[in-house]
C-alpha atoms as a PDB file:
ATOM      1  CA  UNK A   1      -0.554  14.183   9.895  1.00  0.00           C
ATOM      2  CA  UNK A   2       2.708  15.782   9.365  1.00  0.00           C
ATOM      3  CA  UNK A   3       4.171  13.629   7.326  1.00  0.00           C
ATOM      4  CA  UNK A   4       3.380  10.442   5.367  1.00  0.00           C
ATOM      5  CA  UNK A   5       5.041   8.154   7.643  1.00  0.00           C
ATOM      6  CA  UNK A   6       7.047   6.249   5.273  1.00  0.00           C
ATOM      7  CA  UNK A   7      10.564   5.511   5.532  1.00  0.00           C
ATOM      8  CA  UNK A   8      13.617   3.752   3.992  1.00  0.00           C
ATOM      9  CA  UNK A   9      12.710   0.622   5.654  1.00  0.00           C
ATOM     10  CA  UNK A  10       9.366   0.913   4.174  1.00  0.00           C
ATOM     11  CA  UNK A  11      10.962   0.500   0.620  1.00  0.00           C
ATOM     12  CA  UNK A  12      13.584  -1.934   1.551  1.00  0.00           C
ATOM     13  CA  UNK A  13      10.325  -4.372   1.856  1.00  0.00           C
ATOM     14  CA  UNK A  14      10.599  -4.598  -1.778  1.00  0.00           C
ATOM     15  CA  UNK A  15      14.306  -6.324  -1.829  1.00  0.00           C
ATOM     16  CA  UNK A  16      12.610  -8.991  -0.037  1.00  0.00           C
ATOM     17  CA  UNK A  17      13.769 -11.821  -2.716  1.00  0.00           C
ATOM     18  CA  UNK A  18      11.312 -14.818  -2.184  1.00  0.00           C
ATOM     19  CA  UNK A  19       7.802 -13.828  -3.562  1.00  0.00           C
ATOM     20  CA  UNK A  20       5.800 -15.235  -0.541  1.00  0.00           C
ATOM     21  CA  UNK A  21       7.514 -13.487   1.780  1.00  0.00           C
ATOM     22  CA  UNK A  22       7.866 -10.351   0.216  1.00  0.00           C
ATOM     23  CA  UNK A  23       3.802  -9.875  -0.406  1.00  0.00           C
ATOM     24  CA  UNK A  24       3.145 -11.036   3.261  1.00  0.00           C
ATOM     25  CA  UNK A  25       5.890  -8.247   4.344  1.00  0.00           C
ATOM     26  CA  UNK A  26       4.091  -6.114   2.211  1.00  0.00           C
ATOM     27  CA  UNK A  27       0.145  -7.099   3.264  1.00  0.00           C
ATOM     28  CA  UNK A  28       1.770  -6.520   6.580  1.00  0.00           C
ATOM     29  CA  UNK A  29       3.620  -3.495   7.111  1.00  0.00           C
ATOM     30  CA  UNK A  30       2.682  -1.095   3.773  1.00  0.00           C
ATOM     31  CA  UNK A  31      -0.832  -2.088   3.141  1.00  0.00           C
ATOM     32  CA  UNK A  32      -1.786  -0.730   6.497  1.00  0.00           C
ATOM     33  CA  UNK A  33       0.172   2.520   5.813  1.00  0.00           C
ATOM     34  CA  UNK A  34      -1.574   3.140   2.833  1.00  0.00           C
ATOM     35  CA  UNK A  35      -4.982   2.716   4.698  1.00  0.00           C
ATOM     36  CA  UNK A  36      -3.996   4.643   6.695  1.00  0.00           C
ATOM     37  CA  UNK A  37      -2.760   7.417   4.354  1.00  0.00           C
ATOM     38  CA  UNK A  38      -5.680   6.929   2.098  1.00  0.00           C
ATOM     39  CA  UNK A  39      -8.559   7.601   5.685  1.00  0.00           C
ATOM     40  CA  UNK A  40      -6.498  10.931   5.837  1.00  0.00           C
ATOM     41  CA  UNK A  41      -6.187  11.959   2.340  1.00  0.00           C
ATOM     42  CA  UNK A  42      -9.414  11.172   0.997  1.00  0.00           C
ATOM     43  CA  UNK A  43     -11.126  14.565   2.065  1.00  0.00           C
ATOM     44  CA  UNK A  44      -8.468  16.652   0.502  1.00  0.00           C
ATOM     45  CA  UNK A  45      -8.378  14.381  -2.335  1.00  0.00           C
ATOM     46  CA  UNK A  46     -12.003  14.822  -2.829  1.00  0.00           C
ATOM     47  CA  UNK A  47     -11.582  18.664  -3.027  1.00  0.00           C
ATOM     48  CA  UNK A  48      -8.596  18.307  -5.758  1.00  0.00           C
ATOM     49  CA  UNK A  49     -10.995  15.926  -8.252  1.00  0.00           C
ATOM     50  CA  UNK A  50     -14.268  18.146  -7.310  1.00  0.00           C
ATOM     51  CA  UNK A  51     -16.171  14.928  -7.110  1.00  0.00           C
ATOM     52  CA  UNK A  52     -16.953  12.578  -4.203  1.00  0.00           C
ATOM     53  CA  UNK A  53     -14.386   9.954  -3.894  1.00  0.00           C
ATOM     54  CA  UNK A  54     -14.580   6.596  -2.554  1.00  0.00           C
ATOM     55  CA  UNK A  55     -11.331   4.762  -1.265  1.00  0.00           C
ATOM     56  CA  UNK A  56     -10.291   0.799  -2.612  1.00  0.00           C
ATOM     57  CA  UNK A  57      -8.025  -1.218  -0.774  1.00  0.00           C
ATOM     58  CA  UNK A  58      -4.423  -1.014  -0.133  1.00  0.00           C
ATOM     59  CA  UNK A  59      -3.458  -3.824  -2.786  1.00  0.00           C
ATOM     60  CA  UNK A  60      -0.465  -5.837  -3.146  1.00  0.00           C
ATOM     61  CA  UNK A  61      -0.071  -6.322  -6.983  1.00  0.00           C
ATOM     62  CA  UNK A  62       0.401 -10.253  -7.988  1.00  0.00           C
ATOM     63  CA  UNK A  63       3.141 -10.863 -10.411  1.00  0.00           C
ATOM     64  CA  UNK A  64       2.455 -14.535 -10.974  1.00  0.00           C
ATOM     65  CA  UNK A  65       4.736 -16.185  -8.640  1.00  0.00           C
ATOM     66  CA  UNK A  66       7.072 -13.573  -8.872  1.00  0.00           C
ATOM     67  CA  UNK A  67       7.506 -11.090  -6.120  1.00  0.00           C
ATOM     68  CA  UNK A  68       5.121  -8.297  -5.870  1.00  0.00           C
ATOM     69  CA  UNK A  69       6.290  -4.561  -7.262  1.00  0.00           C
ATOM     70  CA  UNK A  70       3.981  -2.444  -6.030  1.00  0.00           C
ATOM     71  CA  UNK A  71       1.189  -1.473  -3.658  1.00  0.00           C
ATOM     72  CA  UNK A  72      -1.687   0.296  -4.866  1.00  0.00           C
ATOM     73  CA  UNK A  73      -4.452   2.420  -2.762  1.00  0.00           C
ATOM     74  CA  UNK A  74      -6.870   3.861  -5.440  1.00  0.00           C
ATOM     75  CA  UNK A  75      -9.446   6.503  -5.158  1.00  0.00           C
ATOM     76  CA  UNK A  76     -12.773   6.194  -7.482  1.00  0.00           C
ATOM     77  CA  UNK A  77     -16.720   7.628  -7.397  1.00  0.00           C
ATOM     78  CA  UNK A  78     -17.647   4.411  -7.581  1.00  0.00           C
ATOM     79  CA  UNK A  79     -18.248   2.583  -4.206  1.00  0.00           C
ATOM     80  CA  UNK A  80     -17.946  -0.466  -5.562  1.00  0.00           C
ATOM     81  CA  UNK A  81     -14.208  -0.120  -7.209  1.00  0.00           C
ATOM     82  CA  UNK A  82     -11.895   1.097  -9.698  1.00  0.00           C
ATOM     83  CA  UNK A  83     -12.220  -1.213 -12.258  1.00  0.00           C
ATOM     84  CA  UNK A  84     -13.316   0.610 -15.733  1.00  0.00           C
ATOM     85  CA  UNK A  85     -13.626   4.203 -14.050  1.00  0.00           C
ATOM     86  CA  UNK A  86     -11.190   7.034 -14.004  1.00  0.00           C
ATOM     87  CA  UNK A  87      -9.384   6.822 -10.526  1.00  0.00           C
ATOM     88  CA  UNK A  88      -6.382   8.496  -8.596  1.00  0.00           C
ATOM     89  CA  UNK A  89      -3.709   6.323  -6.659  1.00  0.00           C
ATOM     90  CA  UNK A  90      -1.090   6.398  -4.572  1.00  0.00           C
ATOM     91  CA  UNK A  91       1.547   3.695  -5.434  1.00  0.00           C
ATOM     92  CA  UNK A  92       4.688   2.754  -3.898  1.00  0.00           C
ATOM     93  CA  UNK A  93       7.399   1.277  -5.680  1.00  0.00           C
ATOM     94  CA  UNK A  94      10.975  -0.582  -5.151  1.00  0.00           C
ATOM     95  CA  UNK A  95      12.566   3.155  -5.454  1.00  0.00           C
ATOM     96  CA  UNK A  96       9.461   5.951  -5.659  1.00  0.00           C
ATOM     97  CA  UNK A  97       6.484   6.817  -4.267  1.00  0.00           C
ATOM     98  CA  UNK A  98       3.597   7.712  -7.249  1.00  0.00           C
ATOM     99  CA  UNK A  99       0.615   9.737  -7.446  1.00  0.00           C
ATOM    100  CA  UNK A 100      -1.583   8.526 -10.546  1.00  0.00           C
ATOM    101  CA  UNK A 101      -4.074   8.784 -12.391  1.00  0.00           C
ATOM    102  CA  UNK A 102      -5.288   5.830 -14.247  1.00  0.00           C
ATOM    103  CA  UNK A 103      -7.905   3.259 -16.317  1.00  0.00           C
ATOM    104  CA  UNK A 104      -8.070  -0.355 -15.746  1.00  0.00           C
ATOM    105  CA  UNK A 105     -10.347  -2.496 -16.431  1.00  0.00           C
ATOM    106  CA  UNK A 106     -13.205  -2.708 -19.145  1.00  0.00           C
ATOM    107  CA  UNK A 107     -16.069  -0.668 -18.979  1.00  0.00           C
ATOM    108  CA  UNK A 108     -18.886   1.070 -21.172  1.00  0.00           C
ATOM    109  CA  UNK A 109     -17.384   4.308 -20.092  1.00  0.00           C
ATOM    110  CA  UNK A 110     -14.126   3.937 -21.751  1.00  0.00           C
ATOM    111  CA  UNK A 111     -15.552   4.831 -25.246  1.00  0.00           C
ATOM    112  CA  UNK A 112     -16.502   8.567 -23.762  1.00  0.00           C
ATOM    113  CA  UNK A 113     -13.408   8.750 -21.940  1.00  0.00           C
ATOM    114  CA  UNK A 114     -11.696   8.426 -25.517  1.00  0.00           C
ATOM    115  CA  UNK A 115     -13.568  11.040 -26.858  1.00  0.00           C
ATOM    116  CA  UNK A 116     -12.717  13.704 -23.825  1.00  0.00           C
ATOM    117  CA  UNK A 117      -9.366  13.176 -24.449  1.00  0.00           C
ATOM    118  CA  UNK A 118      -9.727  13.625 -27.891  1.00  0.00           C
ATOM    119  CA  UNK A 119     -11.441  16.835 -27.444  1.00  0.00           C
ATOM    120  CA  UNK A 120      -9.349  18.297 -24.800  1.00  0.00           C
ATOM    121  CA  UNK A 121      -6.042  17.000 -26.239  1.00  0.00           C
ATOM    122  CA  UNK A 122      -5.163  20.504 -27.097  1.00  0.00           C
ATOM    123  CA  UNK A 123      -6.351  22.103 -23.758  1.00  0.00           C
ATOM    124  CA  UNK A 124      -3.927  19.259 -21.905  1.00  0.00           C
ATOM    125  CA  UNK A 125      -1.180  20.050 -23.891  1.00  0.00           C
ATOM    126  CA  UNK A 126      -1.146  23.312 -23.109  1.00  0.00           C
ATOM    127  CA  UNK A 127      -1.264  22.866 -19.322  1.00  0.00           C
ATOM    128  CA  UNK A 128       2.662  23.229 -19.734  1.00  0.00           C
ATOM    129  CA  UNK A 129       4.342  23.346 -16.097  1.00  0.00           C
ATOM    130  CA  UNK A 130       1.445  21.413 -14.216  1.00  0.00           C
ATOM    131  CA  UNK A 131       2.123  18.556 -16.487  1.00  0.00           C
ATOM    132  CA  UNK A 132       5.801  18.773 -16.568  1.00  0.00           C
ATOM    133  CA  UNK A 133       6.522  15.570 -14.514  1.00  0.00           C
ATOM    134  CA  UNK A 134       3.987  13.287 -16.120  1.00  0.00           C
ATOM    135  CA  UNK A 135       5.490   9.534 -17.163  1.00  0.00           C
ATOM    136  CA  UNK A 136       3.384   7.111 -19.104  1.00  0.00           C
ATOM    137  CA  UNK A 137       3.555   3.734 -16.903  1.00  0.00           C
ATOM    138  CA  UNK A 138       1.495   1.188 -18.962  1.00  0.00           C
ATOM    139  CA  UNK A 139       3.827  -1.674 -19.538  1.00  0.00           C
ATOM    140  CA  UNK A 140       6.738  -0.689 -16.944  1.00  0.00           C
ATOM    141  CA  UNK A 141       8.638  -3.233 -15.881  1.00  0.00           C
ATOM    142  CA  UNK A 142       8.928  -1.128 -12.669  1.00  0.00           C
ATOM    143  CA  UNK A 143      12.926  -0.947 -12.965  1.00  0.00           C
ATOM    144  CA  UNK A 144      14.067   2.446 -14.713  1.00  0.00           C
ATOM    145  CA  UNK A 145      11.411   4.531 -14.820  1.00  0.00           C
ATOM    146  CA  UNK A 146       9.809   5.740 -18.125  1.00  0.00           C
ATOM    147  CA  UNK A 147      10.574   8.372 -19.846  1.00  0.00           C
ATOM    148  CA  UNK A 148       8.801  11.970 -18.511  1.00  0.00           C
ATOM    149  CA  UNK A 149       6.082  12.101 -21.375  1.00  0.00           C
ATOM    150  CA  UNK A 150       5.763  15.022 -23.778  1.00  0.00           C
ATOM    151  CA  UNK A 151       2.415  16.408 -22.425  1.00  0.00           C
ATOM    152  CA  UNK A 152       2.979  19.779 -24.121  1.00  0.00           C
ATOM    153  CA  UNK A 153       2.118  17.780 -27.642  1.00  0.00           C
ATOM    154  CA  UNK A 154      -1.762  17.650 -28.346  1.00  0.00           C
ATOM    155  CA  UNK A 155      -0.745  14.415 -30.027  1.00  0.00           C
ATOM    156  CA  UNK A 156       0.483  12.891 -27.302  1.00  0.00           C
ATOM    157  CA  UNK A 157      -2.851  13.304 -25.705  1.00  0.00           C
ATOM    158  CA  UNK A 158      -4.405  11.369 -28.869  1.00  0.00           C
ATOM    159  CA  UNK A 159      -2.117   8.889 -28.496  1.00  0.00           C
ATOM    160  CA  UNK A 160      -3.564   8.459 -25.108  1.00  0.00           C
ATOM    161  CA  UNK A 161      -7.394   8.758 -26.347  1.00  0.00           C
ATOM    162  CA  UNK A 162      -6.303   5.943 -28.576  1.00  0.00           C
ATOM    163  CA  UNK A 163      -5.260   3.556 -25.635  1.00  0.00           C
ATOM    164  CA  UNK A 164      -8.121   4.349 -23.117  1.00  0.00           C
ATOM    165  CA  UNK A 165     -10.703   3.288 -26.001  1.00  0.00           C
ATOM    166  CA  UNK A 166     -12.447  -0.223 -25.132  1.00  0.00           C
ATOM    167  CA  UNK A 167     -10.292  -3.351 -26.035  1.00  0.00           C
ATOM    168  CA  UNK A 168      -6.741  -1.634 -25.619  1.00  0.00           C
ATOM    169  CA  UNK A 169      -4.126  -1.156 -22.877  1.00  0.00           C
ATOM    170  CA  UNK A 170      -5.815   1.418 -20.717  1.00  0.00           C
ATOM    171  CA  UNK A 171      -4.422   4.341 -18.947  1.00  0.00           C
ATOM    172  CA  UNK A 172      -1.373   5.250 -16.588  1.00  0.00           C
ATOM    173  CA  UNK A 173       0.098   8.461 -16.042  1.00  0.00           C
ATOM    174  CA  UNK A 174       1.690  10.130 -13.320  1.00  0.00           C
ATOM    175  CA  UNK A 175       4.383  11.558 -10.791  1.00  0.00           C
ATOM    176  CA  UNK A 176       6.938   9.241  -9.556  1.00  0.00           C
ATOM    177  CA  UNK A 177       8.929  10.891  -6.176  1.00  0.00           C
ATOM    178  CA  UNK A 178      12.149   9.381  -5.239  1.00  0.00           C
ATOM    179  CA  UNK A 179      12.115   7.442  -1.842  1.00  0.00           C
ATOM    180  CA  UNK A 180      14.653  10.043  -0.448  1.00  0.00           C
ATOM    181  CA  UNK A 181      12.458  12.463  -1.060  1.00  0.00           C
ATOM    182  CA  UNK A 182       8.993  10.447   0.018  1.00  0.00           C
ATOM    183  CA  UNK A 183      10.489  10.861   3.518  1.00  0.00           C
ATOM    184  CA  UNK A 184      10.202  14.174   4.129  1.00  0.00           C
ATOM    185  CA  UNK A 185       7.058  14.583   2.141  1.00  0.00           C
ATOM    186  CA  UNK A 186       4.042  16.067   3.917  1.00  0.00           C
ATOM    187  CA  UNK A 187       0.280  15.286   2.728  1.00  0.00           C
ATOM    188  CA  UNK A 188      -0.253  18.754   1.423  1.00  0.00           C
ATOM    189  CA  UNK A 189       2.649  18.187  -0.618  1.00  0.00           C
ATOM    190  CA  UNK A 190       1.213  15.196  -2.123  1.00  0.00           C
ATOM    191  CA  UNK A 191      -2.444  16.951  -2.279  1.00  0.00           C
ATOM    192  CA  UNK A 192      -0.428  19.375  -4.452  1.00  0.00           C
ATOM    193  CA  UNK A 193       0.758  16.327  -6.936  1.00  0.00           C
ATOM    194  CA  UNK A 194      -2.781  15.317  -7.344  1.00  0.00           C
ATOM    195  CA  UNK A 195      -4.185  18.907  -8.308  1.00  0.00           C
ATOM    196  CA  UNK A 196      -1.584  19.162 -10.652  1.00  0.00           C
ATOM    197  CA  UNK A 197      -3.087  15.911 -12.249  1.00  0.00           C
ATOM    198  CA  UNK A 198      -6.714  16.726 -11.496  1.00  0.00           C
ATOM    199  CA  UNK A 199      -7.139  18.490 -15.122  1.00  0.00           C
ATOM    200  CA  UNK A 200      -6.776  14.812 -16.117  1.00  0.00           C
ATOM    201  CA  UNK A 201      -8.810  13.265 -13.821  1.00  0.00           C
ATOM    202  CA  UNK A 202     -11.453  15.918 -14.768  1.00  0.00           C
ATOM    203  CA  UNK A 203     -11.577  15.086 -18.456  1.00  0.00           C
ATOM    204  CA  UNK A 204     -11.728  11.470 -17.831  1.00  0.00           C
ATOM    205  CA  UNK A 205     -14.596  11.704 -15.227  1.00  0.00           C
ATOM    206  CA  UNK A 206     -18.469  11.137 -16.675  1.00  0.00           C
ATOM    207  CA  UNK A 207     -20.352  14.239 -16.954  1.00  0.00           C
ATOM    208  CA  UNK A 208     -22.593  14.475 -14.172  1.00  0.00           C
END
């Protein structure tokens, strides 16, 4: 697979105004894509997080009547979903494709995925250029994108202990890559996205 297959049309799905038709155009035409993308990333994906991975969906997000922003293919060791585990996914957006890595969901994990952080908060902030690109996207209203995140600051890694903890927010970080770019973009050079963020992932995972 040379490339990802995705194209300006691809995004354009999201000017789709009226809600219904936008998440059928969506179901349609991306959610296969990201199947699709997901059956041929998984292996290398698998190799970048050091763990067996699983694959979940190719989800529209619901907005509550309003149109959908985003579709979401998510990689977790669970078989059964992502849903209060550490997981990797491939998003796409109005305007950029993501690679992320993420916590959703309640779970009795999320208590020792506060204290990794904690404890490696130091260790992460010294990653320096691996890190560079990372945005915070809990809460984005998925129109300008966050601000790039200052992951050379151990406290900023606290910050993020504090919000993975059980009862609050949850997790969201990642690379956002312009649709222009997206394009052109090869599946090694998305691989490459995801081991930059595998340090992450790594902390967050349960020990086996």
């Amino acid at each position: 697979m040379a490339g990802l297959g995705l194209g300006p049309e691809d995004f354009a799905l999201f000017e789709i105004e009226d809600a219904g038709a936008r998440a059928a155009a969506l179901e349609g035409v991306l959610s296969p894509k990201l199947r699709l993308l997901a059956d041929h990333s998984l292996a290398g994906l698998t190799r970048v997080a050091g763990r067996g991975l699983h694959a979940h969906g190719a989800a529209v997000t619901p907005h509550r009547g309003r149109p959908p922003e985003e579709v979401l293919v998510a990689f977790s060791e669970s078989e059964r979903g992502f849903r209060g585990v550490p997981f990797l996914a491939v998003l796409l957006t109005r305007g950029h494709l993501h690679a992320r890595v993420g916590v959703r969901g309640e779970s009795p994990l999320r208590e020792a995925m506060a204290d990794a952080l904690r404890r490696e908060a130091p260790s992460l902030a010294r990653r320096g250029k691996p890190f560079r690109r990372i945005r915070q996207f809990v809460g984005w209203n998925h129109e300008d994108l966050p601000e790039l995140a200052p992951a050379h600051s151990a406290a900023f890694w606290e910050e993020m202990a504090e919000a993975v903890a059980p009862g609050r927010a949850g997790l969201d970080l990642g690379v956002a890559i312009p649709a222009a770019e997206a394009r052109n973009l090869a599946l090694g050079d998305l691989l490459g996205t995801f081991r930059d963020l595998a340090p992450l992932y790594k902390v967050l995972a349960p020990p086996r």
